[in-house]
Protein backbone atom coordinates (compact mmCIF):
# COMPACT_ATOMS: atom_id res chain seq x y z
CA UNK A 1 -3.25 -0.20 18.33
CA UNK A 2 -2.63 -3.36 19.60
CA UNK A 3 0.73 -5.04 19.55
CA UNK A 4 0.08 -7.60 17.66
CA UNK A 5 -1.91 -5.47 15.12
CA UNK A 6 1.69 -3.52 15.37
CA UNK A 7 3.86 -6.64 14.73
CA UNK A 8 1.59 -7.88 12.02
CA UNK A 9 1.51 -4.46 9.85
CA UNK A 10 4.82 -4.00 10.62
CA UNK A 11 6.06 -7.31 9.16
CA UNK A 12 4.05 -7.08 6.20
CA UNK A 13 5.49 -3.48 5.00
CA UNK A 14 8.77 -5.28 5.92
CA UNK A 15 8.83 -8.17 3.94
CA UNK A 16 6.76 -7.30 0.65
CA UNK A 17 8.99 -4.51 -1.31
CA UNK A 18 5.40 -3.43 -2.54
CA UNK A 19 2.61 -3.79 -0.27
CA UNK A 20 -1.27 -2.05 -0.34
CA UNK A 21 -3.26 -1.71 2.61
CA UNK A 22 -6.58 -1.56 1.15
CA UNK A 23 -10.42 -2.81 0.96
CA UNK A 24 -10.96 -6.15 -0.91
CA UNK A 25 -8.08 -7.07 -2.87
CA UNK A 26 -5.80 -7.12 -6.00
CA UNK A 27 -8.55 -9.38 -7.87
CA UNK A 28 -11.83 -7.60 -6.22
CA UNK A 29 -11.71 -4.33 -4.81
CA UNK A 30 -14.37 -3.15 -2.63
CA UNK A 31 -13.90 0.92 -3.18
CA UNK A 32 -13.14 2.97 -5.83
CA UNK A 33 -10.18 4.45 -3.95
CA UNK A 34 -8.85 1.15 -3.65
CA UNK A 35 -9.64 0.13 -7.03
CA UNK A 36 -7.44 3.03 -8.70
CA UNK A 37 -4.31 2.27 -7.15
CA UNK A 38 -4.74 -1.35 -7.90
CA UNK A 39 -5.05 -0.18 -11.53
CA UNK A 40 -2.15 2.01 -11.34
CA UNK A 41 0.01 -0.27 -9.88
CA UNK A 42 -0.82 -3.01 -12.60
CA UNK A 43 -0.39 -0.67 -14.94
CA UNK A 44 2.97 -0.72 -14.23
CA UNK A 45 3.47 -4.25 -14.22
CA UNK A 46 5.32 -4.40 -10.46
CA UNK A 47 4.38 -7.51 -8.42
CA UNK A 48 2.79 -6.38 -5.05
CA UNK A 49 0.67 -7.95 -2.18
CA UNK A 50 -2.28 -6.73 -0.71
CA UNK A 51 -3.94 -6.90 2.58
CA UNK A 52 -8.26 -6.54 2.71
CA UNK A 53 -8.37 -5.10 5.82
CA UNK A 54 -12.20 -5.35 5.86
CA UNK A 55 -11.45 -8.97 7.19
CA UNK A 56 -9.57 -7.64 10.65
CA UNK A 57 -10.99 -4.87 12.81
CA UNK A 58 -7.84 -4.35 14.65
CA UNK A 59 -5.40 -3.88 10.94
CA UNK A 60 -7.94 -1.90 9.56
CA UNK A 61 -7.82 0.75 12.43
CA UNK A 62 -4.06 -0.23 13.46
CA UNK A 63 -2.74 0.61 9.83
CA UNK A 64 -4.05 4.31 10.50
CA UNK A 65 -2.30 4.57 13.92
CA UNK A 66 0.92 2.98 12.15
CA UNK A 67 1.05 5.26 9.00
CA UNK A 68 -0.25 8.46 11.19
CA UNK A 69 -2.79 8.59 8.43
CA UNK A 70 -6.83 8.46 7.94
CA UNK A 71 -7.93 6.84 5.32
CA UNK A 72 -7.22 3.58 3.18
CA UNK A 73 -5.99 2.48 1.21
CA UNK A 74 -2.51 3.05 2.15
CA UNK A 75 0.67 1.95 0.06
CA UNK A 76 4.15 0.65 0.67
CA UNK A 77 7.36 0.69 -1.38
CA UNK A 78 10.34 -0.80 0.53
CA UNK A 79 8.91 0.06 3.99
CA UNK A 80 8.48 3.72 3.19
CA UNK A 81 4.36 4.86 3.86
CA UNK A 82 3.76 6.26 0.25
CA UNK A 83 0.20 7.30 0.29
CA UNK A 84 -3.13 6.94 -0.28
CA UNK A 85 -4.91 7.48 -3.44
CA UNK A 86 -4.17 10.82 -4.30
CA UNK A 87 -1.06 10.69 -3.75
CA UNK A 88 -0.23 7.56 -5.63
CA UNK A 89 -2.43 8.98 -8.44
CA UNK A 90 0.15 12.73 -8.52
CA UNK A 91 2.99 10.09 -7.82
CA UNK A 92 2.07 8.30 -10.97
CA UNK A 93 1.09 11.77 -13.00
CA UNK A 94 4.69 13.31 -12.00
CA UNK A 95 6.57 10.21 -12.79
CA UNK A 96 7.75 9.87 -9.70
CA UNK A 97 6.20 6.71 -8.65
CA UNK A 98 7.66 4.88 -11.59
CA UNK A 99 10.90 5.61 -10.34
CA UNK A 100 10.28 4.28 -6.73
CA UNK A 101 8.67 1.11 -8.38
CA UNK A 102 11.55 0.74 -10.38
CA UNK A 103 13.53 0.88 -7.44
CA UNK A 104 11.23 -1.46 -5.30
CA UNK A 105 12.10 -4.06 -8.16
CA UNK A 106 16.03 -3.99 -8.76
CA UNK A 107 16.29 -3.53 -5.05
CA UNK A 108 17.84 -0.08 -5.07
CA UNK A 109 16.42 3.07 -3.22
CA UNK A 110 14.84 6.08 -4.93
């Protein structure tokens, strides 16, 4: 990964308390993995940003390198590397990712 690929992930998961990694974005998704946690996460009403990381070759292969994990999408609450799809989708089942929305949004930790 490159270091600015590095700096540029790194100050996105820093400075949006909810942030996807993911193909297309909030308004037009461009997978179906992508697509479900965009549902989820409006679901729950919590403001978050996206990145489309079809539009930058070096993100797209960085965020993998930076997370330690294969796929995308990838999400963020408060810096910590939550998942991917399936994950968010058990998160969400369990309850569990309420709470660390919850969290995201008052500004306390989970």
């Amino acid at each position: 990964m490159t270091d600015d690929a590095q700096k540029f992930i790194s100050h996105l998961v820093a400075n949006n308390r909810v942030m996807l990694f993911m193909k297309g974005n909030k308004m037009f998704p461009q997978c179906g993995f992508s697509a479900v946690v965009v549902e989820i996460l409006k679901r729950h009403g919590v403001a978050f940003e996206t990145f489309n990381v079809l539009q930058d070759a070096a993100v797209r292969e960085g965020i993998k390198a930076f997370s330690s994990w294969p796929t995308i999408p990838q999400l963020y609450i408060n810096g910590e590397f939550i998942g991917g799809c399936d994950i968010v989708r058990e998160m969400d089942h369990s309850g569990e990712l309420e709470a660390k929305l919850a969290a995201a949004t008052t500004g306390a930790s989970a």
